[in-house]
Protein backbone atom coordinates (compact mmCIF):
# COMPACT_ATOMS: atom_id res chain seq x y z
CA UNK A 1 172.69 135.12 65.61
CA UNK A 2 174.65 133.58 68.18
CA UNK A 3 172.54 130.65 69.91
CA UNK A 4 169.73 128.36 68.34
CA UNK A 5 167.71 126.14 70.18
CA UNK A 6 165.42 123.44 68.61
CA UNK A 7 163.13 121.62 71.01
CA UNK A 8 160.58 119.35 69.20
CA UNK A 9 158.65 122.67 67.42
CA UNK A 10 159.88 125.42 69.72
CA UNK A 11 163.14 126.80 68.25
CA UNK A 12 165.09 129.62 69.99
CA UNK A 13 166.79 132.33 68.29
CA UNK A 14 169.36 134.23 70.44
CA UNK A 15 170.62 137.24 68.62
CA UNK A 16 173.68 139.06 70.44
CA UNK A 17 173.77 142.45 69.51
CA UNK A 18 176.42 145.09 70.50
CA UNK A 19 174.89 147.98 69.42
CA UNK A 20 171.55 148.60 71.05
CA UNK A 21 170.32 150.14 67.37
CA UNK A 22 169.78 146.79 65.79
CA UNK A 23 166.48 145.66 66.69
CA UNK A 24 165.20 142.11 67.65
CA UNK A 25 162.99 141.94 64.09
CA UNK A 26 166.36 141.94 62.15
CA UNK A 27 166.63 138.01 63.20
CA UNK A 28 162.80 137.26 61.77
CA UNK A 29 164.15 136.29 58.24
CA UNK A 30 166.52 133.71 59.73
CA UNK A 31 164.34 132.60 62.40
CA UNK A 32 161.27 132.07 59.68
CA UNK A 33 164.10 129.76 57.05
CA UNK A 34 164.67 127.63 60.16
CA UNK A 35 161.00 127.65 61.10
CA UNK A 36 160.23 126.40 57.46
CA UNK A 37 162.47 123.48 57.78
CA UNK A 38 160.63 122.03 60.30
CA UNK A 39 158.30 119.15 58.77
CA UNK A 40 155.44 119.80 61.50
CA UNK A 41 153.16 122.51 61.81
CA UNK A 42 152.75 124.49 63.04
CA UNK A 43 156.14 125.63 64.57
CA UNK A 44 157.08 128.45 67.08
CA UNK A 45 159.75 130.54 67.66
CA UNK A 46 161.13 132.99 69.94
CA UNK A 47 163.75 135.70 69.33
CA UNK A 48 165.57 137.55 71.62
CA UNK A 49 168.15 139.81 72.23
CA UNK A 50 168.06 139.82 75.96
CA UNK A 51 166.85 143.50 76.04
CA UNK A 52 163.51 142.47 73.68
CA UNK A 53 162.02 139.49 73.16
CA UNK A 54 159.06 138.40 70.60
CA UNK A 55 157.34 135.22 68.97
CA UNK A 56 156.97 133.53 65.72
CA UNK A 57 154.11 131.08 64.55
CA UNK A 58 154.53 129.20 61.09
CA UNK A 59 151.92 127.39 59.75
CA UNK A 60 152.94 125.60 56.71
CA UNK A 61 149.48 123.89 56.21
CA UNK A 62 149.14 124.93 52.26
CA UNK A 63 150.66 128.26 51.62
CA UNK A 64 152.75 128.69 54.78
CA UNK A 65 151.56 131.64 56.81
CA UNK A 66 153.62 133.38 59.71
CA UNK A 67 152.93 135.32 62.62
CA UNK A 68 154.33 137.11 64.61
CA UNK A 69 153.65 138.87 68.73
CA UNK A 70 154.17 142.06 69.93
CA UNK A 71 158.04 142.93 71.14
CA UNK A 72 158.43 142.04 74.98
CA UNK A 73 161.08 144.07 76.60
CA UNK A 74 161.23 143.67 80.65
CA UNK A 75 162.34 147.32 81.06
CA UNK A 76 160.70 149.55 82.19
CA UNK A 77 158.03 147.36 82.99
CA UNK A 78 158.99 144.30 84.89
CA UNK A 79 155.94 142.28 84.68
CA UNK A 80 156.88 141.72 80.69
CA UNK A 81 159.28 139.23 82.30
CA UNK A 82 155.99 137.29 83.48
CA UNK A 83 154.07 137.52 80.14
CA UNK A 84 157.09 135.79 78.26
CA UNK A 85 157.21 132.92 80.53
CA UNK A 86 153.12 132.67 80.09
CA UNK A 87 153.83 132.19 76.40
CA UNK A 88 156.51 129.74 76.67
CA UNK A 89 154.40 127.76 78.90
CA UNK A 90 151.34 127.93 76.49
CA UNK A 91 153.51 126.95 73.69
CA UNK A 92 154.74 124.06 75.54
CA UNK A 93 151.25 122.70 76.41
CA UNK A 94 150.18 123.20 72.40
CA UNK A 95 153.35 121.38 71.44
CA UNK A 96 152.73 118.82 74.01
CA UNK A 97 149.04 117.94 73.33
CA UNK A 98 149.21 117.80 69.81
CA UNK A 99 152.66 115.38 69.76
């Protein structure tokens, strides 16, 4: 991991990765220990390695559960692009109403 970015209960995970065989899930240990030191719940996460991209949910509400999206990758399909900024923005107005 190269980049982490905590804003309120959205924390960003940017994995750099020079060979393209390491995938984007390799990060979801790390990301879910920083996710579990955040005192409200839940919390969200996104990962990325700028060629996939996926999110994280932790509920720590008893026995903390964790889930995670499908892997987002703009290529071929450019319109991915569009359904990551969708989430963000959803994930901002959850954040947002419940602060």
């Amino acid at each position: 991991m190269d980049v982490l970015v905590v804003q309120n209960r959205l924390w960003v995970v940017i994995l750099e990765s020079k060979r393209m065989t390491i995938s984007v899930l390799n990060a979801l240990p790390q990301t879910l220990t920083y996710l579990m030191t955040n005192p409200q719940s839940p919390a969200f996460g996104m990962v990325t390695n700028g060629d996939e991209t996926f999110f994280v949910k932790l509920s720590q509400q008893g026995i903390p559960e964790y889930d995670v999206s499908d892997i987002f990758s703009p290529f071929p399909a450019r319109n991915r692009v569009h359904t990551i900024v969708k989430i963000l923005k959803r994930i901002g107005n959850v954040i947002a109403t419940e602060t």
